[in-house]
Protein backbone atom coordinates (compact mmCIF):
# COMPACT_ATOMS: atom_id res chain seq x y z
CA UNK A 1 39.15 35.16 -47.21
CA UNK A 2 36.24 32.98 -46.59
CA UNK A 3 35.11 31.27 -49.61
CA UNK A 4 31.33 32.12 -50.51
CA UNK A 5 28.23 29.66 -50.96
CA UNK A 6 25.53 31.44 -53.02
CA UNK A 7 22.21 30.42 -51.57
CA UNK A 8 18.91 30.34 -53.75
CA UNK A 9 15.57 30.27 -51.78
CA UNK A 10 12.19 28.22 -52.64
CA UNK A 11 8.62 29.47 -53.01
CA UNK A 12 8.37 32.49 -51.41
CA UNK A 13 10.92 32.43 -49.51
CA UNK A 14 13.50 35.60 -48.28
CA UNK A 15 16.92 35.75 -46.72
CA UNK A 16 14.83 34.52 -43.29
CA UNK A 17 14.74 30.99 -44.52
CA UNK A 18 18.52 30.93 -43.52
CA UNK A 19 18.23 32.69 -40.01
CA UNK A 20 18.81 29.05 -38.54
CA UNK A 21 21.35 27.69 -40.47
CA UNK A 22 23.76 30.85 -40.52
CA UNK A 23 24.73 30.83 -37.00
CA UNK A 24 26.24 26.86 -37.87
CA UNK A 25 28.18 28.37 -40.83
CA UNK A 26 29.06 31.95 -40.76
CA UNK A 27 32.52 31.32 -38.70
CA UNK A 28 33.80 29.39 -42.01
CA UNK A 29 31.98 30.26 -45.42
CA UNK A 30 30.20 33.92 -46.44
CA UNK A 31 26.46 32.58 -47.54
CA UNK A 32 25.41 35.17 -50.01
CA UNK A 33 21.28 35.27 -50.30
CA UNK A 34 20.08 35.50 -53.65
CA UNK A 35 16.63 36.50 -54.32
CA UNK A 36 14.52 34.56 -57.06
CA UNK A 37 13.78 37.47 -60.10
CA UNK A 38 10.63 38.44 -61.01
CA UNK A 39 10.38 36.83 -64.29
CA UNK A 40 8.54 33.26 -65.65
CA UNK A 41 11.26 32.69 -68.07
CA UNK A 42 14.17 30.33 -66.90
CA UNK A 43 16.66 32.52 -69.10
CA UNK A 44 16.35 35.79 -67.71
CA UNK A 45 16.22 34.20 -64.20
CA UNK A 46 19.47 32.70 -65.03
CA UNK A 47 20.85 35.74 -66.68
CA UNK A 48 20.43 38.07 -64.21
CA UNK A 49 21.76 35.54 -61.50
CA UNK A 50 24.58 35.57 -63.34
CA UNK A 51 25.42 38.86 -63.09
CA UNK A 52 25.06 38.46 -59.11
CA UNK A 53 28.26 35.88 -59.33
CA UNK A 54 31.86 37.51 -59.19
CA UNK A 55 33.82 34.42 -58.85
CA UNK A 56 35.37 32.36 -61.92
CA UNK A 57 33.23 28.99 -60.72
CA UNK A 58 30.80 29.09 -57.75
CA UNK A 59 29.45 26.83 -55.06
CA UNK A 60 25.94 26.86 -55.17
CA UNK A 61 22.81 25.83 -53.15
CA UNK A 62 19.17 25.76 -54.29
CA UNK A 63 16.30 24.91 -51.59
CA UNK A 64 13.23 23.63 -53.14
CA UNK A 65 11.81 25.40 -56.27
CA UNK A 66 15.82 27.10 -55.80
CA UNK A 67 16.62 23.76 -56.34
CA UNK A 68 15.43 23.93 -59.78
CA UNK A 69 16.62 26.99 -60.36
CA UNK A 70 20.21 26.35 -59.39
CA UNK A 71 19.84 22.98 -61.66
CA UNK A 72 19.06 25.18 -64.54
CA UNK A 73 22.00 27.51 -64.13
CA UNK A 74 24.51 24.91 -63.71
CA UNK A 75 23.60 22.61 -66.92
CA UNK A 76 23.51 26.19 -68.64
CA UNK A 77 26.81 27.63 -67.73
CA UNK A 78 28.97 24.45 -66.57
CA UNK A 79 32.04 26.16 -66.60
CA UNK A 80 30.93 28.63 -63.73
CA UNK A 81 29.70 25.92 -61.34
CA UNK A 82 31.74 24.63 -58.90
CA UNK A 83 29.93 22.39 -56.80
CA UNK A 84 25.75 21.55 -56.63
CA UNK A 85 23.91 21.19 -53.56
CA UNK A 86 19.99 20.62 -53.99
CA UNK A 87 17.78 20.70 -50.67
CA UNK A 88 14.57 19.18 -50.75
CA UNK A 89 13.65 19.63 -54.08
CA UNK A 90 14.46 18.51 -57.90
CA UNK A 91 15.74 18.93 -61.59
CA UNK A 92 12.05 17.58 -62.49
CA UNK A 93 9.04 18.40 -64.77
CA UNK A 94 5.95 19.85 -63.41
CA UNK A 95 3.10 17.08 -64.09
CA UNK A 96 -0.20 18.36 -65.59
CA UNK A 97 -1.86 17.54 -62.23
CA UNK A 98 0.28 19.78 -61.00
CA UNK A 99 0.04 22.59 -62.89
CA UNK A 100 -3.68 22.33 -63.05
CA UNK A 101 -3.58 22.83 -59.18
CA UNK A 102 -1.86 25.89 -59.41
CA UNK A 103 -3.65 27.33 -62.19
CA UNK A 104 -6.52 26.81 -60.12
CA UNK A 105 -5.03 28.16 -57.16
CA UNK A 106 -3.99 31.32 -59.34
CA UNK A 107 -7.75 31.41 -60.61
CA UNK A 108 -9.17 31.70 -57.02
CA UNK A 109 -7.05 34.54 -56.05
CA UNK A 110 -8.09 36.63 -59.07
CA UNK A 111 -11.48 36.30 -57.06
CA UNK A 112 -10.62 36.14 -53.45
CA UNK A 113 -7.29 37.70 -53.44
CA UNK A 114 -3.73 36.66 -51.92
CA UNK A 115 -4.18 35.11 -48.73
CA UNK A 116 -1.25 34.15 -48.08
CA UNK A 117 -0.92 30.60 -46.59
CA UNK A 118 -2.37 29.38 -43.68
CA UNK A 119 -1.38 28.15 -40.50
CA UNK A 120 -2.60 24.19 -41.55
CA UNK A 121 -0.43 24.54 -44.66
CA UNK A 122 2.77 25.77 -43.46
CA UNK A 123 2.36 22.39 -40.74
CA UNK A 124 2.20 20.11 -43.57
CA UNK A 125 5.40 21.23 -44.35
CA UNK A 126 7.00 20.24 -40.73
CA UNK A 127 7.60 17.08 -38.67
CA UNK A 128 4.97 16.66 -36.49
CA UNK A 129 6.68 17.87 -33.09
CA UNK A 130 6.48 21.39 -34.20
CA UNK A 131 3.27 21.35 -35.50
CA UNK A 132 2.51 23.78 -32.32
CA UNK A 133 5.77 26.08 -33.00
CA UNK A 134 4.46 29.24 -33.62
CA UNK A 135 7.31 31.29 -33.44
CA UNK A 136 8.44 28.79 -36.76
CA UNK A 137 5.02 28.66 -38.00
CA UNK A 138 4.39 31.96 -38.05
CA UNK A 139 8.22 32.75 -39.70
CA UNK A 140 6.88 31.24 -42.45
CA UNK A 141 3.76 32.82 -43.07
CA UNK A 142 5.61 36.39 -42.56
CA UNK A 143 7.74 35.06 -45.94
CA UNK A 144 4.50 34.68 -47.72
CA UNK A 145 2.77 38.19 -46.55
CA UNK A 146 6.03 40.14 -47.33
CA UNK A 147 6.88 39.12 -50.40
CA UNK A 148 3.37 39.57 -51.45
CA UNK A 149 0.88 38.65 -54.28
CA UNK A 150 2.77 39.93 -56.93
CA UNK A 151 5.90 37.68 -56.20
CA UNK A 152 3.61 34.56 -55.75
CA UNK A 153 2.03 34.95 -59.10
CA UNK A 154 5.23 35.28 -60.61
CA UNK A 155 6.81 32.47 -58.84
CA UNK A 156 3.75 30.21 -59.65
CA UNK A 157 3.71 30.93 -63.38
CA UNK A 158 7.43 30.08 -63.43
CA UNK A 159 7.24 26.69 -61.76
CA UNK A 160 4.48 25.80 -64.31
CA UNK A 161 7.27 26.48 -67.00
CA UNK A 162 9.73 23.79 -66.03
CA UNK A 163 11.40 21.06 -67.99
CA UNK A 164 12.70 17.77 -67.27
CA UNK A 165 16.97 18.49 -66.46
CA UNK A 166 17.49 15.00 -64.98
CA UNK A 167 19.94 13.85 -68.32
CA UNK A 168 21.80 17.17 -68.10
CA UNK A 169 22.50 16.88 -64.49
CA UNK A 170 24.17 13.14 -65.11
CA UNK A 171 26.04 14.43 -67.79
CA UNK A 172 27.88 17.23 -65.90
CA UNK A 173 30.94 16.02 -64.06
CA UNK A 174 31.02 18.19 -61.03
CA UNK A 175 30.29 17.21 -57.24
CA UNK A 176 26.35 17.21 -56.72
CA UNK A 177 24.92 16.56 -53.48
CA UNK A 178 21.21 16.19 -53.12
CA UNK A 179 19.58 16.06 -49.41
CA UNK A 180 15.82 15.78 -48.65
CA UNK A 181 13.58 13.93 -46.05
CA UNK A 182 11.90 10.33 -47.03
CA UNK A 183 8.63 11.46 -46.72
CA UNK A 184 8.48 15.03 -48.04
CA UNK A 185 4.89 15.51 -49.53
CA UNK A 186 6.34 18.00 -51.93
CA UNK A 187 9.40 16.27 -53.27
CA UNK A 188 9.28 14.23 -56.36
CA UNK A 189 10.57 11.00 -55.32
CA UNK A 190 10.34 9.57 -59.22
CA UNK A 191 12.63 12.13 -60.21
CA UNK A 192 15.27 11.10 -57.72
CA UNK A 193 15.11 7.92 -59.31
CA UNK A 194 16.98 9.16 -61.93
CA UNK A 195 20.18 9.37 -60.16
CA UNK A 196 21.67 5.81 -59.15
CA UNK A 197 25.26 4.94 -58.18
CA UNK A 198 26.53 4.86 -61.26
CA UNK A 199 26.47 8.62 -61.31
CA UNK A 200 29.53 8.89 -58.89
CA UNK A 201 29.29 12.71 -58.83
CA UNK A 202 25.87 13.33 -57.50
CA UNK A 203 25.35 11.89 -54.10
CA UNK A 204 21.99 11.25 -52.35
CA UNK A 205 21.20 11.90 -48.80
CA UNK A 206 18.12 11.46 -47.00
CA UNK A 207 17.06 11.65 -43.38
CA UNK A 208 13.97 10.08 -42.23
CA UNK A 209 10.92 12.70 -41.74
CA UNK A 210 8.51 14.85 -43.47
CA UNK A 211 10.30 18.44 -43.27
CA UNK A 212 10.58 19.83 -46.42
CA UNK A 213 11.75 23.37 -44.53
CA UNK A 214 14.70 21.56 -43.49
CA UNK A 215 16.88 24.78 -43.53
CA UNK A 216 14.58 26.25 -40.66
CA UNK A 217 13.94 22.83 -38.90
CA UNK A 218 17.12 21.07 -39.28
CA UNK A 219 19.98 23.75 -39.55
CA UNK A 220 23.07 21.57 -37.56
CA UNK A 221 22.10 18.38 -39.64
CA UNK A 222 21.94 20.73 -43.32
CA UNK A 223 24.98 22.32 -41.87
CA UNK A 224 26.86 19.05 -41.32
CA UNK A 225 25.97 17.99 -45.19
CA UNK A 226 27.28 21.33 -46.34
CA UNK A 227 30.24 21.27 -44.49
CA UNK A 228 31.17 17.84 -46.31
CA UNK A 229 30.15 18.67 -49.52
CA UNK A 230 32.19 22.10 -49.67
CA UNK A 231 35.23 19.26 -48.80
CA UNK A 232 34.03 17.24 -52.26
């Protein structure tokens, strides 16, 4: 029996956010897609997650705001948690800039409506050579359409709710693996900061770009740090 890796997406982001990975991994692990509830409270997220998980402990991967989310489950029910693995994004605060952008952003589509995200956006979020991939581009902004205005309101209001979980991550003492690109615009690099060798159960990998969609742009390099963490 293949032993599973339950997956957590980011930011309005479905099952497709894995289409490019899963061919690298489905031969030796069953990745189980979990979909991020509709709720702004970090308890009942975690709660109903937790009814998704069958297994006695779990391995378990968070992408980007999944990150968080995955963080939050883990320092909350230790005992269940196998092994971490955070992908381009972290156990960090929201700063008020921050959530002042998004309440804006939240503002405007009361008046304008969801639109979605554009075509310049989703780029910033890729290295520059596929800047001009629309068949990735346009993957993307599929996510966005499909899962809709009432999922991005939801999601946004439950970023804005974060708290710091750096501490509670350094005080666990399972295997934690965190991999993200040196120059993602989205990642907070202070927060990584946190973590130094002295924690010898979280590990830090980085690879030289701006992807933060590494799953979609990067799938045999993620695959490759998977593969080595589900050996940790």
């Amino acid at each position: 029996m293949k032993e599973k890796i339950y997956l957590i997406p980011g930011l309005m982001c479905d099952d497709r956010l894995w289409e490019r990975l899963t061919p690298y991994l489905e031969d030796d692990y069953e990745l189980v897609h979990l979909e991020i509830p509709r709720t702004s409270n970090f308890d009942e997220i975690i709660d109903i997650l937790d009814k998704e998980f069958k297994e006695e402990k779990i391995n378990l991967f968070g992408f980007s705001f999944g990150a968080y989310i995955s963080s939050y489950y883990t320092i909350n029910h230790p005992n269940r948690v196998k092994r971490l693995f955070l992908n381009a994004g972290t156990p960090s605060v929201m700063t008020p800039k921050e959530i002042e952008k998004r309440n804006n952003m939240l503002e405007m589509m009361n008046s304008f409506g969801f639109q979605g995200i554009s075509s310049k956006k989703v780029a910033s979020l890729l290295e520059d050579p596929n800047h001009n991939d629309e068949n990735l581009i346009n993957l993307i902004k599929h996510m966005y359409v499909d899962l809709g205005e009432e999922v991005y309101v939801a999601q946004i209001r439950t970023i804005n709710n974060r708290i710091p979980l750096e501490q509670d991550l350094i005080n666990l003492d399972i295997p934690i693996k965190m991999f993200y690109s040196t120059n993602d615009r989205l990642l907070n690099y202070k927060s990584l900061d946190n973590f130094t060798k002295e924690h010898k159960h979280i590990t830090k990998i980085s690879r030289v770009g701006t992807s933060h969609m590494i799953p979609l742009e990067m799938p045999k390099l993620l695959s490759d740090e998977i593969n080595s963490w589900m050996k940790s």
